[in-house]
PDB file of N, CA and C in Angstrom:
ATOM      1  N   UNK A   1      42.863   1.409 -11.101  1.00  0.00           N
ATOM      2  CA  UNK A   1      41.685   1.572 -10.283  1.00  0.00           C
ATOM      3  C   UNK A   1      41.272   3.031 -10.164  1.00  0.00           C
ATOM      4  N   UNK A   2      42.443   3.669 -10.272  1.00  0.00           N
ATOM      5  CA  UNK A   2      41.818   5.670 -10.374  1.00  0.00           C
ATOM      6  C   UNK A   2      40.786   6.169 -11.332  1.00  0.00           C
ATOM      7  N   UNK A   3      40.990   5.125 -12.631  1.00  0.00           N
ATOM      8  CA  UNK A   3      39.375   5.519 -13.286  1.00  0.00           C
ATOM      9  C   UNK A   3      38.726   5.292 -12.863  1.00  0.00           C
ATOM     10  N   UNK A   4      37.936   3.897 -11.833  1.00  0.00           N
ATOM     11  CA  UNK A   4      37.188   3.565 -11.636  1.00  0.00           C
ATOM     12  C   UNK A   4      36.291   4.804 -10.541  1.00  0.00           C
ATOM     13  N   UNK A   5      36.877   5.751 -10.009  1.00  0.00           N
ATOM     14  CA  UNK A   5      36.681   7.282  -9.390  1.00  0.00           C
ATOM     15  C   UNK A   5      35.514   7.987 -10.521  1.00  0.00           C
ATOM     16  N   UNK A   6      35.691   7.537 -11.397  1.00  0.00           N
ATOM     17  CA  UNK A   6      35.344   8.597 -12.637  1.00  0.00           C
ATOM     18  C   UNK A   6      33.859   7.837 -12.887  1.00  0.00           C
ATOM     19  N   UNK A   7      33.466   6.846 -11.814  1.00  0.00           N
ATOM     20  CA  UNK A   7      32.530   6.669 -12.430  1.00  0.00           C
ATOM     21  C   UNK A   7      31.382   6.257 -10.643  1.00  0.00           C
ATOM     22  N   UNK A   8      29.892   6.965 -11.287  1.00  0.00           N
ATOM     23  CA  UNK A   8      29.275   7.165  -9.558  1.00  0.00           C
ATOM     24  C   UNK A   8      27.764   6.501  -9.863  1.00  0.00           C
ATOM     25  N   UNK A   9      27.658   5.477  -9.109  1.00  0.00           N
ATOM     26  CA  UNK A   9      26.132   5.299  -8.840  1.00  0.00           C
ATOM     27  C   UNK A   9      25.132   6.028  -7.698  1.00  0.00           C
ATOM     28  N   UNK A  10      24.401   6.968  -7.993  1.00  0.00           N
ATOM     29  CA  UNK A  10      23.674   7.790  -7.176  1.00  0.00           C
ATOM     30  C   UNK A  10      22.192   7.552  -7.069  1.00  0.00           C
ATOM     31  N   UNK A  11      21.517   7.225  -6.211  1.00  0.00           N
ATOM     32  CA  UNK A  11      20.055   6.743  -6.310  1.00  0.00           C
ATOM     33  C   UNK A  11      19.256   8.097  -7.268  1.00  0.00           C
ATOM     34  N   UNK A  12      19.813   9.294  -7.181  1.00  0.00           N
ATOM     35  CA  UNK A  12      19.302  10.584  -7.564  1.00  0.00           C
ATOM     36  C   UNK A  12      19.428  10.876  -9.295  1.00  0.00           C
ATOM     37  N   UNK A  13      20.433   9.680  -9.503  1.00  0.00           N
ATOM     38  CA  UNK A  13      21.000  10.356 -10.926  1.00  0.00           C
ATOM     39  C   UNK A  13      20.600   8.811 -11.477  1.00  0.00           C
ATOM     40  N   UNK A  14      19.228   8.996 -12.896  1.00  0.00           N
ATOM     41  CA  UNK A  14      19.138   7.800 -13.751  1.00  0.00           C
ATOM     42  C   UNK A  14      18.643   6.874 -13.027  1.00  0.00           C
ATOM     43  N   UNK A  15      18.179   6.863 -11.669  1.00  0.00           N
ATOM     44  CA  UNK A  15      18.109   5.862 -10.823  1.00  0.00           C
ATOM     45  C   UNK A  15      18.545   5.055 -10.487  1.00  0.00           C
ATOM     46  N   UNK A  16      20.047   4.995  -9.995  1.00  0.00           N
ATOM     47  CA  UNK A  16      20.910   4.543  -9.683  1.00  0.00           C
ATOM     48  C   UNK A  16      22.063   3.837 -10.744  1.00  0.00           C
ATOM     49  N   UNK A  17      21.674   4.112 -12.081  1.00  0.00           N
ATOM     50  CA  UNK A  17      22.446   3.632 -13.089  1.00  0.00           C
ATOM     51  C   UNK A  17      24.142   4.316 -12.641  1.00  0.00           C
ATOM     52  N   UNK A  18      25.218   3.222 -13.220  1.00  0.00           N
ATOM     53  CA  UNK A  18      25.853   4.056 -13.176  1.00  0.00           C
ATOM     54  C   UNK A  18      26.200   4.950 -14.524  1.00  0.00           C
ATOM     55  N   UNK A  19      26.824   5.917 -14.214  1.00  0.00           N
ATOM     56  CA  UNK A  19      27.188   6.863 -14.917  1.00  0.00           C
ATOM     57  C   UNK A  19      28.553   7.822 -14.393  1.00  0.00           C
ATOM     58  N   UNK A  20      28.975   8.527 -16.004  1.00  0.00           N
ATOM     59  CA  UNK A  20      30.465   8.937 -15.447  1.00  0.00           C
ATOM     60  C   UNK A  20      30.133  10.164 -14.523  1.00  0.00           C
ATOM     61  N   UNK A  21      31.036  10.329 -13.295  1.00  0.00           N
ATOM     62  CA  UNK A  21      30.630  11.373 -12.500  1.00  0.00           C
ATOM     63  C   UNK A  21      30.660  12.747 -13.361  1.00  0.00           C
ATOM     64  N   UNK A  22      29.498  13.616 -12.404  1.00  0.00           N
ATOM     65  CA  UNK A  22      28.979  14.499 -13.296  1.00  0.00           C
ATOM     66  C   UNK A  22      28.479  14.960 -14.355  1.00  0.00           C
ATOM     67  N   UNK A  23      28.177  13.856 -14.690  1.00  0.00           N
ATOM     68  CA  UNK A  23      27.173  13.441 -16.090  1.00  0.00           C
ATOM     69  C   UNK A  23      25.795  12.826 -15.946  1.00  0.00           C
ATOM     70  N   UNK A  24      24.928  12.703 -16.672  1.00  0.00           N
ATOM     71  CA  UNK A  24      23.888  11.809 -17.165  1.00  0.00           C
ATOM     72  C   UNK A  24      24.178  10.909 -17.744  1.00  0.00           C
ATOM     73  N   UNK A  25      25.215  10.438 -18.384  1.00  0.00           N
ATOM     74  CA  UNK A  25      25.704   9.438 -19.195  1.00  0.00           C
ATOM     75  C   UNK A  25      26.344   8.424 -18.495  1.00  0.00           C
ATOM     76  N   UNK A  26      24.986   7.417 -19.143  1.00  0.00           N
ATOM     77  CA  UNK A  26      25.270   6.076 -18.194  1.00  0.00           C
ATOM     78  C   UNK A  26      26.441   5.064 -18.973  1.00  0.00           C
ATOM     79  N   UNK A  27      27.266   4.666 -18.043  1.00  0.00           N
ATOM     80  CA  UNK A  27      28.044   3.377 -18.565  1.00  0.00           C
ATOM     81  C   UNK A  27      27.688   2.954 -19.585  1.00  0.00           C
ATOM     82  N   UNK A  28      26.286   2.420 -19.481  1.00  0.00           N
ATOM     83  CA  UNK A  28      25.793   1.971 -20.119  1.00  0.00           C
ATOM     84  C   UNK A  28      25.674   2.561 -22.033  1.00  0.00           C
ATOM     85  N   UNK A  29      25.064   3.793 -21.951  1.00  0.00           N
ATOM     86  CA  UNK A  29      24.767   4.282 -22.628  1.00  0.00           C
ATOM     87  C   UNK A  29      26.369   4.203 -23.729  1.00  0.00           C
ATOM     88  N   UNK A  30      27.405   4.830 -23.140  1.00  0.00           N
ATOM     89  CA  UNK A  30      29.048   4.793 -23.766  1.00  0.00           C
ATOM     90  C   UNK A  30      29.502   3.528 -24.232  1.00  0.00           C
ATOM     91  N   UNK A  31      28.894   2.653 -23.411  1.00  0.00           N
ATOM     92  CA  UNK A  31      29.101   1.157 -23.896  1.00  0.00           C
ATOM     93  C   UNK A  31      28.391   0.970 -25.403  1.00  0.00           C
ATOM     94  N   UNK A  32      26.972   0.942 -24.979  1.00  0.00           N
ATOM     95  CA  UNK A  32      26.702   1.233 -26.498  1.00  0.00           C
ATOM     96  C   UNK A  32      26.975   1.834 -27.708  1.00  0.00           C
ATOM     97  N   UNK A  33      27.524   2.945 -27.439  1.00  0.00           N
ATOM     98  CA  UNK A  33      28.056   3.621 -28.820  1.00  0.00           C
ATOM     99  C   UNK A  33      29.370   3.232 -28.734  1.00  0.00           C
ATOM    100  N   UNK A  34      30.346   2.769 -28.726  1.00  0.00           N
ATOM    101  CA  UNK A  34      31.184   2.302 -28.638  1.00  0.00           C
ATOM    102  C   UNK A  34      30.522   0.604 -29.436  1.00  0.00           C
ATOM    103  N   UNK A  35      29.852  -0.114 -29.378  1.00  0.00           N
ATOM    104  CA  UNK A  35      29.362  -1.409 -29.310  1.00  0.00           C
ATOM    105  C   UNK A  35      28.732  -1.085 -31.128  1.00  0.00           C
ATOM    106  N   UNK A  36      28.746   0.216 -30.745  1.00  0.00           N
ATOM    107  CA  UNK A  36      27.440   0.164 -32.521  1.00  0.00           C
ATOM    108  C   UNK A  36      28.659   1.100 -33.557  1.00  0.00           C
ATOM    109  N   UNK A  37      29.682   0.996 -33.523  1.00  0.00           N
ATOM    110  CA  UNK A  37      30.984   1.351 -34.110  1.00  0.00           C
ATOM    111  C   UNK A  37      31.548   3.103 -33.640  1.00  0.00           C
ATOM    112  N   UNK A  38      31.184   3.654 -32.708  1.00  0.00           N
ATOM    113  CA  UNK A  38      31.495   5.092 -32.416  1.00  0.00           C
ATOM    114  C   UNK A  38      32.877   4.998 -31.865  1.00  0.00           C
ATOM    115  N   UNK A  39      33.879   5.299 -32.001  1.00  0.00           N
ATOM    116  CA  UNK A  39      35.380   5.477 -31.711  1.00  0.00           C
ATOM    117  C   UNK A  39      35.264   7.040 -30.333  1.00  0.00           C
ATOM    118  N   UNK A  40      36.568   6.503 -29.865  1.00  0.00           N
ATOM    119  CA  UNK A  40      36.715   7.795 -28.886  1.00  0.00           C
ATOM    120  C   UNK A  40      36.817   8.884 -29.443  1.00  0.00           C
ATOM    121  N   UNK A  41      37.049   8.867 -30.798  1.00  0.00           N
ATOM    122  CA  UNK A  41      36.891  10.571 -30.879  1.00  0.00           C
ATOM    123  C   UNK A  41      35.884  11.096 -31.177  1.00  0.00           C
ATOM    124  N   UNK A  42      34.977  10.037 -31.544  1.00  0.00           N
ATOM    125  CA  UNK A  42      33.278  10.639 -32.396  1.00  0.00           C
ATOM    126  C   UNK A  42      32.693  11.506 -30.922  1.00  0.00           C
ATOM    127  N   UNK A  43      32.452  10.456 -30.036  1.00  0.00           N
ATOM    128  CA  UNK A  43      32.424  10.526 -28.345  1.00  0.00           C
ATOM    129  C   UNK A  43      32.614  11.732 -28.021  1.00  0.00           C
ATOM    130  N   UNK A  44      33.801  11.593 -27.732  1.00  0.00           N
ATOM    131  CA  UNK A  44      34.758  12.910 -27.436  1.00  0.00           C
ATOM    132  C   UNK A  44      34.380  14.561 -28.123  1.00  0.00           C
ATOM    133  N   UNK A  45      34.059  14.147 -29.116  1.00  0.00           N
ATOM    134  CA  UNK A  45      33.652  15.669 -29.946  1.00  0.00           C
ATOM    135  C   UNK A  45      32.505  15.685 -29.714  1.00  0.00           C
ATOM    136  N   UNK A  46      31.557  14.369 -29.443  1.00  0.00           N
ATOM    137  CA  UNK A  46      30.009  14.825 -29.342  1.00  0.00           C
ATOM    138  C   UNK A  46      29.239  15.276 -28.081  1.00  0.00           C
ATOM    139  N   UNK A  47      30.584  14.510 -27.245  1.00  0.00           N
ATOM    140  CA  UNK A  47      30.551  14.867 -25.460  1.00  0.00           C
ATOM    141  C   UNK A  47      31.520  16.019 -24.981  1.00  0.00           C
ATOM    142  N   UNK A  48      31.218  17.107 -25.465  1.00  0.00           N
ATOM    143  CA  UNK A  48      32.710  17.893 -25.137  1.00  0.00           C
ATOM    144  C   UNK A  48      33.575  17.973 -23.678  1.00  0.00           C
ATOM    145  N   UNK A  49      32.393  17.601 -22.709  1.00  0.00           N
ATOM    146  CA  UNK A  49      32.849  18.107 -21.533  1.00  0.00           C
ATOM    147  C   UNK A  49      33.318  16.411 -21.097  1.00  0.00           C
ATOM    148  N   UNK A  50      33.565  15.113 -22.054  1.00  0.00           N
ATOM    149  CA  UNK A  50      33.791  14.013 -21.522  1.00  0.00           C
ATOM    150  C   UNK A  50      35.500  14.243 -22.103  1.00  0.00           C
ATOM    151  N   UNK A  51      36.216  12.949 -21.381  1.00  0.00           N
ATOM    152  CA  UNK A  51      37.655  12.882 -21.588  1.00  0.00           C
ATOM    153  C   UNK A  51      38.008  11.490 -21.879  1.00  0.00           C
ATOM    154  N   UNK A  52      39.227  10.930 -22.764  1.00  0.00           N
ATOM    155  CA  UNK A  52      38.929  10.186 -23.123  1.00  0.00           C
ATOM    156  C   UNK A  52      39.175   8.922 -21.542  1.00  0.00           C
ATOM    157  N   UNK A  53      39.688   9.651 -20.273  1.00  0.00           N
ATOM    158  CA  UNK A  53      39.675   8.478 -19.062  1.00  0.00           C
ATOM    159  C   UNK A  53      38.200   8.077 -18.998  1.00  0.00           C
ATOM    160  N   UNK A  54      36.965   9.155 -19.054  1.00  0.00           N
ATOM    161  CA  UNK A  54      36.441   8.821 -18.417  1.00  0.00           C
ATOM    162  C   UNK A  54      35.081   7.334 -19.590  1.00  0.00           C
ATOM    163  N   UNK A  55      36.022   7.483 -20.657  1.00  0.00           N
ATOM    164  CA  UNK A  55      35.476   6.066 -21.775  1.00  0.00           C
ATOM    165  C   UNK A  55      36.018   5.145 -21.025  1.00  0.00           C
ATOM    166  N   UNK A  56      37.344   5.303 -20.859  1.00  0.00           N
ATOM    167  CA  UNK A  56      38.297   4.367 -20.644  1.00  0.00           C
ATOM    168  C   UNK A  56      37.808   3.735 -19.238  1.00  0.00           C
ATOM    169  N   UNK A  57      37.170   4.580 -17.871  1.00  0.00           N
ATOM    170  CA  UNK A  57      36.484   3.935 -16.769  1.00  0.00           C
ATOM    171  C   UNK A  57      35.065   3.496 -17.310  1.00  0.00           C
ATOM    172  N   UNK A  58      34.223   3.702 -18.258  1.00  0.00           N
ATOM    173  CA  UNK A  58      33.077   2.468 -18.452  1.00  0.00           C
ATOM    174  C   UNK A  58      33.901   1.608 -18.940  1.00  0.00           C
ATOM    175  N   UNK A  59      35.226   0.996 -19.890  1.00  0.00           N
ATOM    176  CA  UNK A  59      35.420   0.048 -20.230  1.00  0.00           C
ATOM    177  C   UNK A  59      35.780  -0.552 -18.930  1.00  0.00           C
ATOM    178  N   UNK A  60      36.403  -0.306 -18.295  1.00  0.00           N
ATOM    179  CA  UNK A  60      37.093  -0.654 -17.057  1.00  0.00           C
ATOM    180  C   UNK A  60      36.134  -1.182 -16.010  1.00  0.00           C
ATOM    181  N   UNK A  61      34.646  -0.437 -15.598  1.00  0.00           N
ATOM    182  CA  UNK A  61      33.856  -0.629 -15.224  1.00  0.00           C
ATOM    183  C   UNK A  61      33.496  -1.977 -15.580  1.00  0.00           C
ATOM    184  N   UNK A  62      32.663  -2.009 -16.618  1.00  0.00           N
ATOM    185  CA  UNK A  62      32.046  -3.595 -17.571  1.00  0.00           C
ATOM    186  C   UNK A  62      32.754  -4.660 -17.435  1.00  0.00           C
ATOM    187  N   UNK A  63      34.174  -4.199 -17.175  1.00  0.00           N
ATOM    188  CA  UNK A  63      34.731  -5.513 -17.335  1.00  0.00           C
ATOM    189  C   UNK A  63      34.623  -5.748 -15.667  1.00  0.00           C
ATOM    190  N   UNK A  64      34.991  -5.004 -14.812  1.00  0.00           N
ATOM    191  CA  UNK A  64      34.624  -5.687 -13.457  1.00  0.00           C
ATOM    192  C   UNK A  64      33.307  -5.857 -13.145  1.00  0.00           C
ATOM    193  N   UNK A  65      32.941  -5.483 -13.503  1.00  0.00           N
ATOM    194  CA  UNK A  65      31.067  -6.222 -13.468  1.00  0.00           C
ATOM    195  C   UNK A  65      30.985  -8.125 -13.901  1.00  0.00           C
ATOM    196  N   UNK A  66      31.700  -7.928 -15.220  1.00  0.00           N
ATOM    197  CA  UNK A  66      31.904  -8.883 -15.541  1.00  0.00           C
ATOM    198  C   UNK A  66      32.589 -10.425 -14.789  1.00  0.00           C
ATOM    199  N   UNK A  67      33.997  -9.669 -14.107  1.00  0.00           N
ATOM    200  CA  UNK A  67      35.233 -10.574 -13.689  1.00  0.00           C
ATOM    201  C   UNK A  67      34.108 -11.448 -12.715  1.00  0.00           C
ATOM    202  N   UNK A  68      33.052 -11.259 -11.937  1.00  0.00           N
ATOM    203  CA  UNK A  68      32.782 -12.507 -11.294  1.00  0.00           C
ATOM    204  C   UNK A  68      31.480 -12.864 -11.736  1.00  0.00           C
ATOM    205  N   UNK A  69      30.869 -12.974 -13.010  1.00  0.00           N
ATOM    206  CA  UNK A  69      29.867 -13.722 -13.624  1.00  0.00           C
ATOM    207  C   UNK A  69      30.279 -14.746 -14.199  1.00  0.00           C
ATOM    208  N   UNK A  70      29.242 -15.756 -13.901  1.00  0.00           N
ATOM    209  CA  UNK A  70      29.310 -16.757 -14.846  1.00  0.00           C
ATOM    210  C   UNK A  70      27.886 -17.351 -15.699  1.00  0.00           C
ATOM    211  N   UNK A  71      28.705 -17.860 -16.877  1.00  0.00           N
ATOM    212  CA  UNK A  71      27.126 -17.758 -18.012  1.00  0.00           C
ATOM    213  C   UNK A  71      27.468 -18.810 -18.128  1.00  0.00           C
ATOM    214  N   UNK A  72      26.041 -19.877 -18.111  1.00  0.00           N
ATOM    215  CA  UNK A  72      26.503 -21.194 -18.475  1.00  0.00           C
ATOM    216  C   UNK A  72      24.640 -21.114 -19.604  1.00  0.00           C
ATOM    217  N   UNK A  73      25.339 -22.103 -20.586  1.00  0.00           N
ATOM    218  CA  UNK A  73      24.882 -22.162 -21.977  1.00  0.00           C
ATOM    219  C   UNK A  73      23.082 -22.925 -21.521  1.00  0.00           C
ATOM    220  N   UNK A  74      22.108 -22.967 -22.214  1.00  0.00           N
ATOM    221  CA  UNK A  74      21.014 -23.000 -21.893  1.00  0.00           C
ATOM    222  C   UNK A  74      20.218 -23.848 -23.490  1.00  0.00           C
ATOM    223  N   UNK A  75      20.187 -25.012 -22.961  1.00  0.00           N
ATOM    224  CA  UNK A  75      20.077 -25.975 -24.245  1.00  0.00           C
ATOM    225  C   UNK A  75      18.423 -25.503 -24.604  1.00  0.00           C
ATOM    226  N   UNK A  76      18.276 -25.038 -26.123  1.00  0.00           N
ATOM    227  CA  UNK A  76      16.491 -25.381 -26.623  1.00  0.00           C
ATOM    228  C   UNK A  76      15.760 -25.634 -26.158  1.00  0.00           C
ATOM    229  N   UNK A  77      16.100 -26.954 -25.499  1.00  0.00           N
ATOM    230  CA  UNK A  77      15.263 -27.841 -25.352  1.00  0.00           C
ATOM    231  C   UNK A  77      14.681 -27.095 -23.755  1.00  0.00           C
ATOM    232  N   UNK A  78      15.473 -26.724 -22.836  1.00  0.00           N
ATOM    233  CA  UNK A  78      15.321 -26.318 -21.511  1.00  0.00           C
ATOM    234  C   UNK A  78      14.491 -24.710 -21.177  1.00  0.00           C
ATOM    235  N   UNK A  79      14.625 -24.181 -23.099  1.00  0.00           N
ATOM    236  CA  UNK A  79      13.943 -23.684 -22.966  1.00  0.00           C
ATOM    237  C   UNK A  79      12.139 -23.243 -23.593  1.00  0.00           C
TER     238      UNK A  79
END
């Protein structure tokens, strides 16, 4: 849960997106490059001032976003 520190929703910053503290870089955004094949070190060298905890709290993040959704399947036809 100590990564989860590493990461701040601020109405001031992105408009409330979250993002890793003291950054502009939204969860979101790390999720994606990570999602479109970028490894922690591409990251890491392209973000100098990021570490690899604070990847490791958007993964950590997403997934508790996740732990209480539920997706239920949506037939053709319904839509």
């Amino acid at each position: 849960m100590e990564l989860l520190n590493r990461i701040e929703i601020n109405q001031q910053v992105l408009k409330g997106k979250a993002v890793i503290k003291g950054t502009r870089l939204s969860v979101q955004y790390v999720l994606g490059l990570l999602a479109n094949g970028a490894d922690f070190d591409e990251i890491l060298n392209e973000y100098t001032n990021l570490h690899k905890e604070d990847i490791l709290a958007c993964l950590m993040f997403a997934s508790k976003m996740l732990n209480d959704q539920l997706f239920f399947t949506i037939s053709q036809d319904a839509a």
